[in-house]
PDB file of N, CA and C in Angstrom:
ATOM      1  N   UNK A   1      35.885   1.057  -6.780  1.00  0.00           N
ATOM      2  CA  UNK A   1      35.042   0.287  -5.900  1.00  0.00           C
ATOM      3  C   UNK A   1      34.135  -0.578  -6.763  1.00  0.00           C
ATOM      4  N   UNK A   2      33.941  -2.241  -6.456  1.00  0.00           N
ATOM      5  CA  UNK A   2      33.442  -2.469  -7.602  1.00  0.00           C
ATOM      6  C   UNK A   2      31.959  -3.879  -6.179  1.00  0.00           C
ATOM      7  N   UNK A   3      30.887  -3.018  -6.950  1.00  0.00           N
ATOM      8  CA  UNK A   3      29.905  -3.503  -6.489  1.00  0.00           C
ATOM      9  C   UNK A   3      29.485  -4.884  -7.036  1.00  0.00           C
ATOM     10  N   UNK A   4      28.845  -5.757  -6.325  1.00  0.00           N
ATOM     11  CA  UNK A   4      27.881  -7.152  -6.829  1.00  0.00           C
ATOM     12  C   UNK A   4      26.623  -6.948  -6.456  1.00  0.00           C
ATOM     13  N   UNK A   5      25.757  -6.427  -7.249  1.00  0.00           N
ATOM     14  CA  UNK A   5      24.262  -5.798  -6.894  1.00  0.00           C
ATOM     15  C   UNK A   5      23.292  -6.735  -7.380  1.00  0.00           C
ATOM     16  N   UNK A   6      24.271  -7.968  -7.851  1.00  0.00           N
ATOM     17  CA  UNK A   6      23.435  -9.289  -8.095  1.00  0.00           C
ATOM     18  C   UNK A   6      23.403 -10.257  -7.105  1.00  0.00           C
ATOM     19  N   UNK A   7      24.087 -10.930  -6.287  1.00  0.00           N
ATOM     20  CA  UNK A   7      24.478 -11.101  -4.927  1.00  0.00           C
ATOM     21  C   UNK A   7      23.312 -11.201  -4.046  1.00  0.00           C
ATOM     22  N   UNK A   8      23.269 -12.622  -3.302  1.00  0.00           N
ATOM     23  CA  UNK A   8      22.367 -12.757  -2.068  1.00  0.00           C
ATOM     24  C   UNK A   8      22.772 -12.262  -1.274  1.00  0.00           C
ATOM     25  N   UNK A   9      22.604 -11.493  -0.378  1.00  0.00           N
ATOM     26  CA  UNK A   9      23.833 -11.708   0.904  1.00  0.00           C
ATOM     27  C   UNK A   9      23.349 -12.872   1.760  1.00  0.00           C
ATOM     28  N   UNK A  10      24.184 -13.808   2.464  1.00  0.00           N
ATOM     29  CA  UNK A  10      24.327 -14.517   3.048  1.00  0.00           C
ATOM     30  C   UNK A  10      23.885 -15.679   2.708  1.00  0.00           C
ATOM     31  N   UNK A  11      23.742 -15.942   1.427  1.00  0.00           N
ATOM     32  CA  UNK A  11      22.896 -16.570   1.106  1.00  0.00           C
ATOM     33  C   UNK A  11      21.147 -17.065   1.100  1.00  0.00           C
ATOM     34  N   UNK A  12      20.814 -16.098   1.469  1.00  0.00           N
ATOM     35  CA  UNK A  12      19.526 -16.419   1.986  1.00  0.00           C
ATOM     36  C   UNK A  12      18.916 -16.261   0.493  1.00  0.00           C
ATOM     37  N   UNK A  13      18.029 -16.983  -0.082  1.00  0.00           N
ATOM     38  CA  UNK A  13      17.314 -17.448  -1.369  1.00  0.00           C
ATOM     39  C   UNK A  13      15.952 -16.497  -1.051  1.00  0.00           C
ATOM     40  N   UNK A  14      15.343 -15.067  -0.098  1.00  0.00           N
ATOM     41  CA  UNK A  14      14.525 -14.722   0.311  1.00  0.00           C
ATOM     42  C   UNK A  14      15.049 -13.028   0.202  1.00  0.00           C
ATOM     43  N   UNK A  15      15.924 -12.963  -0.453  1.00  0.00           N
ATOM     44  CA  UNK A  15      16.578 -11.519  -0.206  1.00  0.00           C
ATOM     45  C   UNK A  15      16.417 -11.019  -1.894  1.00  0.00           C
ATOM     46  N   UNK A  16      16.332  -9.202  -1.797  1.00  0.00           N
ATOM     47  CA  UNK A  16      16.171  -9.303  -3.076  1.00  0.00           C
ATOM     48  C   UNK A  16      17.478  -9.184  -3.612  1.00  0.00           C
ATOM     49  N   UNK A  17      17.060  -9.396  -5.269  1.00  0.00           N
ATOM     50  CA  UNK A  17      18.242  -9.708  -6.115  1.00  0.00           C
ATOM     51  C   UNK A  17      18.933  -8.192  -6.474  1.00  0.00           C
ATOM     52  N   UNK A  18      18.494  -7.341  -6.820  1.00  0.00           N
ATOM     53  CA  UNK A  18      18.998  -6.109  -6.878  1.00  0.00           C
ATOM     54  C   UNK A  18      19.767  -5.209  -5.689  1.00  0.00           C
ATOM     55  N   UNK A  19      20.014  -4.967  -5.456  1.00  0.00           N
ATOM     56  CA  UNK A  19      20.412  -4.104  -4.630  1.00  0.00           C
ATOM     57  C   UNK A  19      21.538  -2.803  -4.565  1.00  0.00           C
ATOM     58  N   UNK A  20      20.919  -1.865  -4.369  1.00  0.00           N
ATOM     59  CA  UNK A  20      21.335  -0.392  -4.673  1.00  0.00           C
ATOM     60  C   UNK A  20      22.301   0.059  -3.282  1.00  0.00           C
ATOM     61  N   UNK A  21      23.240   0.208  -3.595  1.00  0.00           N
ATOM     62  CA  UNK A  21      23.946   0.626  -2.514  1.00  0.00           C
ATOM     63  C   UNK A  21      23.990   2.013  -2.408  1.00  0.00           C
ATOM     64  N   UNK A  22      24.052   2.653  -0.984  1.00  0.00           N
ATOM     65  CA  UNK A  22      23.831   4.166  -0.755  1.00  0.00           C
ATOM     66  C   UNK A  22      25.585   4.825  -0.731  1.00  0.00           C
ATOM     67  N   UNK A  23      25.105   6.158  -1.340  1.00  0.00           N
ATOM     68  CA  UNK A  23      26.276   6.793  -2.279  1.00  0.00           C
ATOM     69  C   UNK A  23      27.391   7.127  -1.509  1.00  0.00           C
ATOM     70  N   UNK A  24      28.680   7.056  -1.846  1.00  0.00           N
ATOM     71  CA  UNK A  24      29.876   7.120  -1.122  1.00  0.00           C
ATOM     72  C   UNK A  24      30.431   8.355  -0.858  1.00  0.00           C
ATOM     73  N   UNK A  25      30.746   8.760   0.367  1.00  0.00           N
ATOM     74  CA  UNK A  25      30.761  10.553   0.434  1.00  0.00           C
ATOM     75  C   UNK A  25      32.118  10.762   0.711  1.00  0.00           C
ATOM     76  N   UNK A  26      33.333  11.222   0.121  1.00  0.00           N
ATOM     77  CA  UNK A  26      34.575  11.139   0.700  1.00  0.00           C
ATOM     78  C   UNK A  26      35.014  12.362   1.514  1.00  0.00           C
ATOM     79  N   UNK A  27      35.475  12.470   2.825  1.00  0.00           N
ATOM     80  CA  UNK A  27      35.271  13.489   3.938  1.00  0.00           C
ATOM     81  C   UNK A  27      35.647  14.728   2.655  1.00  0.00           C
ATOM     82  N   UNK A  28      37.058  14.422   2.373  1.00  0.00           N
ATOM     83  CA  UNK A  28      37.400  16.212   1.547  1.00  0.00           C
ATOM     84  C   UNK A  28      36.543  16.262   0.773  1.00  0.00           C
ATOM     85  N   UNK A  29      35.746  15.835   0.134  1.00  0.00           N
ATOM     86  CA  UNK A  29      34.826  16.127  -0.983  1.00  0.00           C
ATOM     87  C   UNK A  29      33.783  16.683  -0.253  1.00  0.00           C
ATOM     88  N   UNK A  30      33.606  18.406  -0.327  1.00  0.00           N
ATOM     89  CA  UNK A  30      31.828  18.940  -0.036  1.00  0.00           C
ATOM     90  C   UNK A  30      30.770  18.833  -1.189  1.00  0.00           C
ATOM     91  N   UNK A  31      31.541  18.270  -1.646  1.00  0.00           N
ATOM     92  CA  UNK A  31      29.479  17.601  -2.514  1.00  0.00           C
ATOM     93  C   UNK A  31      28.954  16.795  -2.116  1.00  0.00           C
ATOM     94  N   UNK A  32      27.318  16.470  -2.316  1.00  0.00           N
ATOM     95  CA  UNK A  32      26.873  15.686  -2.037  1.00  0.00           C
ATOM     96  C   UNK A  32      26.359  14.898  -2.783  1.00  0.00           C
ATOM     97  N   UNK A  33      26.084  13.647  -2.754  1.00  0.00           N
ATOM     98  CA  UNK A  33      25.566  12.300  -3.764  1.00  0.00           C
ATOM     99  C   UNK A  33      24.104  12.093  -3.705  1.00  0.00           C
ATOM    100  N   UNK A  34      23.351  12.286  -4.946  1.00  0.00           N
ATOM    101  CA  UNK A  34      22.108  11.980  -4.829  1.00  0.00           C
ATOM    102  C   UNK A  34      21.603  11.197  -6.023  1.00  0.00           C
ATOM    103  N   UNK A  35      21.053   9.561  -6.095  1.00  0.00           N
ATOM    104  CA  UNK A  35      20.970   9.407  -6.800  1.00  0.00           C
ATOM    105  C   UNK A  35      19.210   9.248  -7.169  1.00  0.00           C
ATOM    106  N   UNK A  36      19.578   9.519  -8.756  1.00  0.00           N
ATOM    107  CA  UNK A  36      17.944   8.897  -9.445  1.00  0.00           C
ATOM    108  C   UNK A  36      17.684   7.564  -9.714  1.00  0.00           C
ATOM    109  N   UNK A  37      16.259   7.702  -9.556  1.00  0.00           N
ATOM    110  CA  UNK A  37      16.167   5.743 -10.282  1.00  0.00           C
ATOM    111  C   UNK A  37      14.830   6.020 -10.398  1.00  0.00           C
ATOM    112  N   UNK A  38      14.646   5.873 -12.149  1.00  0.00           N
ATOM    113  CA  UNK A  38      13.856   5.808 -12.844  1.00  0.00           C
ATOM    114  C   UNK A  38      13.053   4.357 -12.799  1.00  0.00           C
ATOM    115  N   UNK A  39      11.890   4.160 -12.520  1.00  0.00           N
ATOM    116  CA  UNK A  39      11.073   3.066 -12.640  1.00  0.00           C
ATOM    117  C   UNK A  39       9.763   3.075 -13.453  1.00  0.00           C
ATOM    118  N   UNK A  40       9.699   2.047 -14.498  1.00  0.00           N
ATOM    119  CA  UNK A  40       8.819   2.307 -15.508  1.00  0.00           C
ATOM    120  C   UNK A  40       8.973   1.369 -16.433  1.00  0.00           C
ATOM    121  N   UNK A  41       8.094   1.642 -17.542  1.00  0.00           N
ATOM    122  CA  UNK A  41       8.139   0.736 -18.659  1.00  0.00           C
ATOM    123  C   UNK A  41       9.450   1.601 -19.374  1.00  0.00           C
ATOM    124  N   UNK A  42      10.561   0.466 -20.167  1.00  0.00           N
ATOM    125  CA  UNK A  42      11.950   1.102 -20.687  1.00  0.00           C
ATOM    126  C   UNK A  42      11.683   2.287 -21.593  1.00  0.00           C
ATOM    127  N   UNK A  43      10.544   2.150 -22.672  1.00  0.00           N
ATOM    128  CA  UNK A  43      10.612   3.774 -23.951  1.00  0.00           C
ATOM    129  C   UNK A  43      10.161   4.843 -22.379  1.00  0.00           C
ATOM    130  N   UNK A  44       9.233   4.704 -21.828  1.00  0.00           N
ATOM    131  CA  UNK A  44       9.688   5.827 -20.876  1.00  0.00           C
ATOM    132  C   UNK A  44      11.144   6.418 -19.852  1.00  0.00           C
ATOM    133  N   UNK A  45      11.760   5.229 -19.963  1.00  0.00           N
ATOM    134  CA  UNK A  45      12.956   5.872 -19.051  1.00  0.00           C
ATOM    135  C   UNK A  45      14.363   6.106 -19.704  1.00  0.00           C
ATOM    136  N   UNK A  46      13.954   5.807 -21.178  1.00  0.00           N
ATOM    137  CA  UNK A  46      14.758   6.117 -22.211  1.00  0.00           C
ATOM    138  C   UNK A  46      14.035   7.592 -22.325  1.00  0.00           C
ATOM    139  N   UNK A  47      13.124   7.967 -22.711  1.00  0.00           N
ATOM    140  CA  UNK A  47      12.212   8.931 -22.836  1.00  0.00           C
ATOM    141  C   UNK A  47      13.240  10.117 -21.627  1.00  0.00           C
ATOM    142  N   UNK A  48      12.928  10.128 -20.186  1.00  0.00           N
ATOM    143  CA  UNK A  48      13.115  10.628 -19.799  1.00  0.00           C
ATOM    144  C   UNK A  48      14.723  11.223 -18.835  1.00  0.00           C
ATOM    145  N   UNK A  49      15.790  10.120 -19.825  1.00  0.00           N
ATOM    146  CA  UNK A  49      17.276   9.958 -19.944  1.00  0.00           C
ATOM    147  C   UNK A  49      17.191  11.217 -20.829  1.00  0.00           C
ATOM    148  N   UNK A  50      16.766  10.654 -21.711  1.00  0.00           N
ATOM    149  CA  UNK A  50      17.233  11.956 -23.091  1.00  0.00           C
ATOM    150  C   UNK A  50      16.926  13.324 -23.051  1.00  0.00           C
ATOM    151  N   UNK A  51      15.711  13.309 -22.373  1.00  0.00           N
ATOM    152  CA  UNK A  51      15.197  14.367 -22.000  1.00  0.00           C
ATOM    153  C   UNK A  51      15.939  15.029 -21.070  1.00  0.00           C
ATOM    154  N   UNK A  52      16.735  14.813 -19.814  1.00  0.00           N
ATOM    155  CA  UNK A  52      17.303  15.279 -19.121  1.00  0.00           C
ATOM    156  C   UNK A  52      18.562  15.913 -19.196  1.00  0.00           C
ATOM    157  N   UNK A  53      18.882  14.631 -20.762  1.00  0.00           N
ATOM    158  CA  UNK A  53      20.051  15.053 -21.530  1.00  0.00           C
ATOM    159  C   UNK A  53      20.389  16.314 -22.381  1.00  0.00           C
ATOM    160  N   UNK A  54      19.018  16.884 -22.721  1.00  0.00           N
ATOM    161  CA  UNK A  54      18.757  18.096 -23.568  1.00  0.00           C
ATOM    162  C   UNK A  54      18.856  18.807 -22.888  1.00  0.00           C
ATOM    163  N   UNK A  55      18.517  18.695 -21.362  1.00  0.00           N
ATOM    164  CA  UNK A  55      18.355  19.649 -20.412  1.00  0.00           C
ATOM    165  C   UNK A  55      19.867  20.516 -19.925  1.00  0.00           C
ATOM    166  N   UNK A  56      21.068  19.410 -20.125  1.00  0.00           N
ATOM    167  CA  UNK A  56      21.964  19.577 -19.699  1.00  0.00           C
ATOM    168  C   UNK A  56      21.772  19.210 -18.211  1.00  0.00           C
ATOM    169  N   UNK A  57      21.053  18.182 -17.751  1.00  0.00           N
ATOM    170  CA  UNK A  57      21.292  17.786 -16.173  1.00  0.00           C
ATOM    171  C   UNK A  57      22.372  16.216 -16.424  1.00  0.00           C
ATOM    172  N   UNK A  58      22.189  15.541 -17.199  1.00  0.00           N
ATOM    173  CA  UNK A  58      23.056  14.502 -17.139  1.00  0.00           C
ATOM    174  C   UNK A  58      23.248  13.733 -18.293  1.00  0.00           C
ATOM    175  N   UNK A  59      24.349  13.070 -18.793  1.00  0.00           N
ATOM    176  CA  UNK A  59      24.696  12.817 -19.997  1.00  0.00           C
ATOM    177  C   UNK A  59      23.675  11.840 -19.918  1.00  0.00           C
ATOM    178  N   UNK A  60      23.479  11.172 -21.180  1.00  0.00           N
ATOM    179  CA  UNK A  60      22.440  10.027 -21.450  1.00  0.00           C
ATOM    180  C   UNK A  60      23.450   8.586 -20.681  1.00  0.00           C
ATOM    181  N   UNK A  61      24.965   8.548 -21.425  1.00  0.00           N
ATOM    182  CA  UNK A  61      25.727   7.891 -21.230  1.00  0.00           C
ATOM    183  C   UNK A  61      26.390   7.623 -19.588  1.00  0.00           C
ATOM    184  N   UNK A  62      25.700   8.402 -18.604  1.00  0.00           N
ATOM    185  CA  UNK A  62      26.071   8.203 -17.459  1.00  0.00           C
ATOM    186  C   UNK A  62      25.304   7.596 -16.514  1.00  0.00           C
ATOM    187  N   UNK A  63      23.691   7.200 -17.219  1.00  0.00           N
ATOM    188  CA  UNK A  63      22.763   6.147 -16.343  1.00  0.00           C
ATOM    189  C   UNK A  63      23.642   4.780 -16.741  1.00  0.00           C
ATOM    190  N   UNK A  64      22.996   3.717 -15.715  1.00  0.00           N
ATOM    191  CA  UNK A  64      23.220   2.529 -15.709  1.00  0.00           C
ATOM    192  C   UNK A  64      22.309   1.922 -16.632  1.00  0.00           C
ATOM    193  N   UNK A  65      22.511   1.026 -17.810  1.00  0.00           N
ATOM    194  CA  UNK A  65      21.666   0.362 -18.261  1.00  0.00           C
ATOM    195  C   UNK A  65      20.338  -0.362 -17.831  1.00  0.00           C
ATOM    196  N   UNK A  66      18.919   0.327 -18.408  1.00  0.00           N
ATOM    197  CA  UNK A  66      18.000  -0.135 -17.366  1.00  0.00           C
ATOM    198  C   UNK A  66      18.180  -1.876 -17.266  1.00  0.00           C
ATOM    199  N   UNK A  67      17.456  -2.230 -16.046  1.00  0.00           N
ATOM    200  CA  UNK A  67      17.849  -3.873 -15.716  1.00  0.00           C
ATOM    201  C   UNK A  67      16.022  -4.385 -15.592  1.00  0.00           C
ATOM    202  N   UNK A  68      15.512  -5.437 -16.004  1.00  0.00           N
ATOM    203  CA  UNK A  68      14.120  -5.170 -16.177  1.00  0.00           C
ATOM    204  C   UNK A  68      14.099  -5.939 -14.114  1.00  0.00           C
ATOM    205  N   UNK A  69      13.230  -5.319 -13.982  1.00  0.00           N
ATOM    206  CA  UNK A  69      12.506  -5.587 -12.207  1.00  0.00           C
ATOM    207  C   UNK A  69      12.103  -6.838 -12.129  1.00  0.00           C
ATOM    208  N   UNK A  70      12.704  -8.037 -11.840  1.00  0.00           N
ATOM    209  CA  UNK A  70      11.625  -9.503 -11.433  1.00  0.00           C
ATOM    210  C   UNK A  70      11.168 -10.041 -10.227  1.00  0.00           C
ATOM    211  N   UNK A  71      11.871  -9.448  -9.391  1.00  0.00           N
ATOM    212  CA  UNK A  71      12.037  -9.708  -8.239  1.00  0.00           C
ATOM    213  C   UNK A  71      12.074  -7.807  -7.183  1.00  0.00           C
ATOM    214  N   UNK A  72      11.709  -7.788  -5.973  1.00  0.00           N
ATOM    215  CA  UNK A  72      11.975  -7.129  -4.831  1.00  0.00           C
ATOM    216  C   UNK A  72      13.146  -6.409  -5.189  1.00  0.00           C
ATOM    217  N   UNK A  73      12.836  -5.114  -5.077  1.00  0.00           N
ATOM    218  CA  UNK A  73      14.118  -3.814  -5.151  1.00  0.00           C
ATOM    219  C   UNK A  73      14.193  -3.655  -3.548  1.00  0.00           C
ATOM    220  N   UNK A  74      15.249  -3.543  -3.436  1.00  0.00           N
ATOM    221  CA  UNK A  74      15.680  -3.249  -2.105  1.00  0.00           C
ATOM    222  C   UNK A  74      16.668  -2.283  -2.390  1.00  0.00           C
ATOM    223  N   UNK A  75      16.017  -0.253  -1.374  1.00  0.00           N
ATOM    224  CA  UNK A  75      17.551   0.399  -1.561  1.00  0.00           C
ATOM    225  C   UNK A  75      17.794   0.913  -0.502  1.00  0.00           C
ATOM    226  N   UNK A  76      19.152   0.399   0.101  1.00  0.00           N
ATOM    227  CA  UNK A  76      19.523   0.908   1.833  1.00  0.00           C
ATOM    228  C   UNK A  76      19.766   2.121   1.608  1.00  0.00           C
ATOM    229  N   UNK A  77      19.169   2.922   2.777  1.00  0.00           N
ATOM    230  CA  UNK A  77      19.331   4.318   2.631  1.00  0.00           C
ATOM    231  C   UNK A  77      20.986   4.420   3.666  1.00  0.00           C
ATOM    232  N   UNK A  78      21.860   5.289   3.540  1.00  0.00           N
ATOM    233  CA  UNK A  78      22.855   5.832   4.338  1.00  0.00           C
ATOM    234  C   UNK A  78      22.127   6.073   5.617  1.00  0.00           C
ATOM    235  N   UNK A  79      22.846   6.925   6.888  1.00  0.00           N
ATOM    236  CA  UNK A  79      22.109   7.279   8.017  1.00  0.00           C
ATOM    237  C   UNK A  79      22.035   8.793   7.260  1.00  0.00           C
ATOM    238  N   UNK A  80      20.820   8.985   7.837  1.00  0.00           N
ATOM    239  CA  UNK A  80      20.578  10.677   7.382  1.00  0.00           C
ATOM    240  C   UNK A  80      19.996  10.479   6.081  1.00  0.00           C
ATOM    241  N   UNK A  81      19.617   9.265   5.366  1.00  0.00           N
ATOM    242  CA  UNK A  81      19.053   9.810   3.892  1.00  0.00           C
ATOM    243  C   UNK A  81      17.788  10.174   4.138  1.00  0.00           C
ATOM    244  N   UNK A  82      17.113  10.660   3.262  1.00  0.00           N
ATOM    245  CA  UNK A  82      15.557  11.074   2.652  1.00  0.00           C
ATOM    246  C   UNK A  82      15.233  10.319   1.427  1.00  0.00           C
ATOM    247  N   UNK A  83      13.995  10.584   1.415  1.00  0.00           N
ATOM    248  CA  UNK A  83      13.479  10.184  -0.107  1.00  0.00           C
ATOM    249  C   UNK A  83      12.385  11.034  -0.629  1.00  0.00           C
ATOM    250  N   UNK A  84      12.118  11.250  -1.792  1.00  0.00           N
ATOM    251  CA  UNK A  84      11.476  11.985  -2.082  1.00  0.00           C
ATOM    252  C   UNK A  84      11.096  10.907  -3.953  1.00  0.00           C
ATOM    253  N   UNK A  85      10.002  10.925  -3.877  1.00  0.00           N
ATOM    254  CA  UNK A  85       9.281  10.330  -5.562  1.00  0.00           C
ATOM    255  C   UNK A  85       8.324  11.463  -6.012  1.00  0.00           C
ATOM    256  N   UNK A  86       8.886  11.570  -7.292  1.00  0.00           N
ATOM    257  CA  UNK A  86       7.924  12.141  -8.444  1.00  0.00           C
ATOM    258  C   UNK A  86       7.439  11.549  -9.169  1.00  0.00           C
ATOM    259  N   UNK A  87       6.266  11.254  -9.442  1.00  0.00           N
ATOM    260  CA  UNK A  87       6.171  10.633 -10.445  1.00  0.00           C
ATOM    261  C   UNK A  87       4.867  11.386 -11.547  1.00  0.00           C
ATOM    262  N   UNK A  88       5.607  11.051 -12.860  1.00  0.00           N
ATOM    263  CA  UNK A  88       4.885  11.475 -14.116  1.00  0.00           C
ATOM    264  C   UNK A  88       4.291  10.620 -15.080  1.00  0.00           C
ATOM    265  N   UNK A  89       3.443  11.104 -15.812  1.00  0.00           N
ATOM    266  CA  UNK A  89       2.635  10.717 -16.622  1.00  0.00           C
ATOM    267  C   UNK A  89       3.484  11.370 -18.295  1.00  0.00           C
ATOM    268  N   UNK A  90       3.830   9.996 -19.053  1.00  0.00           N
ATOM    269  CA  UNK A  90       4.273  11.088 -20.412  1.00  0.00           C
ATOM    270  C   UNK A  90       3.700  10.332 -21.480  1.00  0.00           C
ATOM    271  N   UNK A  91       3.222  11.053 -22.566  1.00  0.00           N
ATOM    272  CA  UNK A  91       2.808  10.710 -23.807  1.00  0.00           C
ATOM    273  C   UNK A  91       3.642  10.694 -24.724  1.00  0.00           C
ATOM    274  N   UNK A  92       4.260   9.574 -24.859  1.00  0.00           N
ATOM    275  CA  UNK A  92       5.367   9.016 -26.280  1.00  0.00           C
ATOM    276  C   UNK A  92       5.083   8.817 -27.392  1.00  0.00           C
ATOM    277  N   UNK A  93       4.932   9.569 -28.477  1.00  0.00           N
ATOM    278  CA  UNK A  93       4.849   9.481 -29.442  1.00  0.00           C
ATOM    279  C   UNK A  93       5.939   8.785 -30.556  1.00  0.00           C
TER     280      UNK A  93
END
């Protein structure tokens, strides 16, 4: 499946430029899709890639390259999503 998350839709010059599409659930598959999205200055979300990576929750190599924010994030939720934000404070040395 190959996304354009750069893409106006319809052209409208008022829409944002990013856009996160909500996660694809295939009926036989009982797992469920939940994704992260780290927002921040980049040594922090490098910071907290690697960190997760030590953890054994997710390879470093399986985030998306951060993309810097210039414009309006827009992320459609599925029917039935939630949201939930944490957010932290980290000291990078």
């Amino acid at each position: 499946m190959n996304y354009d998350f750069f893409s106006r839709p319809n052209g409208r010059d008022h829409s944002p430029l990013l856009q996160i599409p909500s996660a694809f659930r295939h009926p036989a598959d009982s797992r469920y899709g939940i994704k992260h999205v780290l927002i921040g200055q980049p040594i922090a979300i490098d910071h907290t890639i690697y960190r997760l990576k030590r953890l054994g929750y997710a390879d470093a190599h399986d985030w998306a390259p951060p993309l810097p924010i210039g414009e309006p994030l827009l992320i459609t939720p599925a029917p039935g999503d939630a949201i939930s934000v944490l957010t932290r404070y980290l000291r990078i040395e």
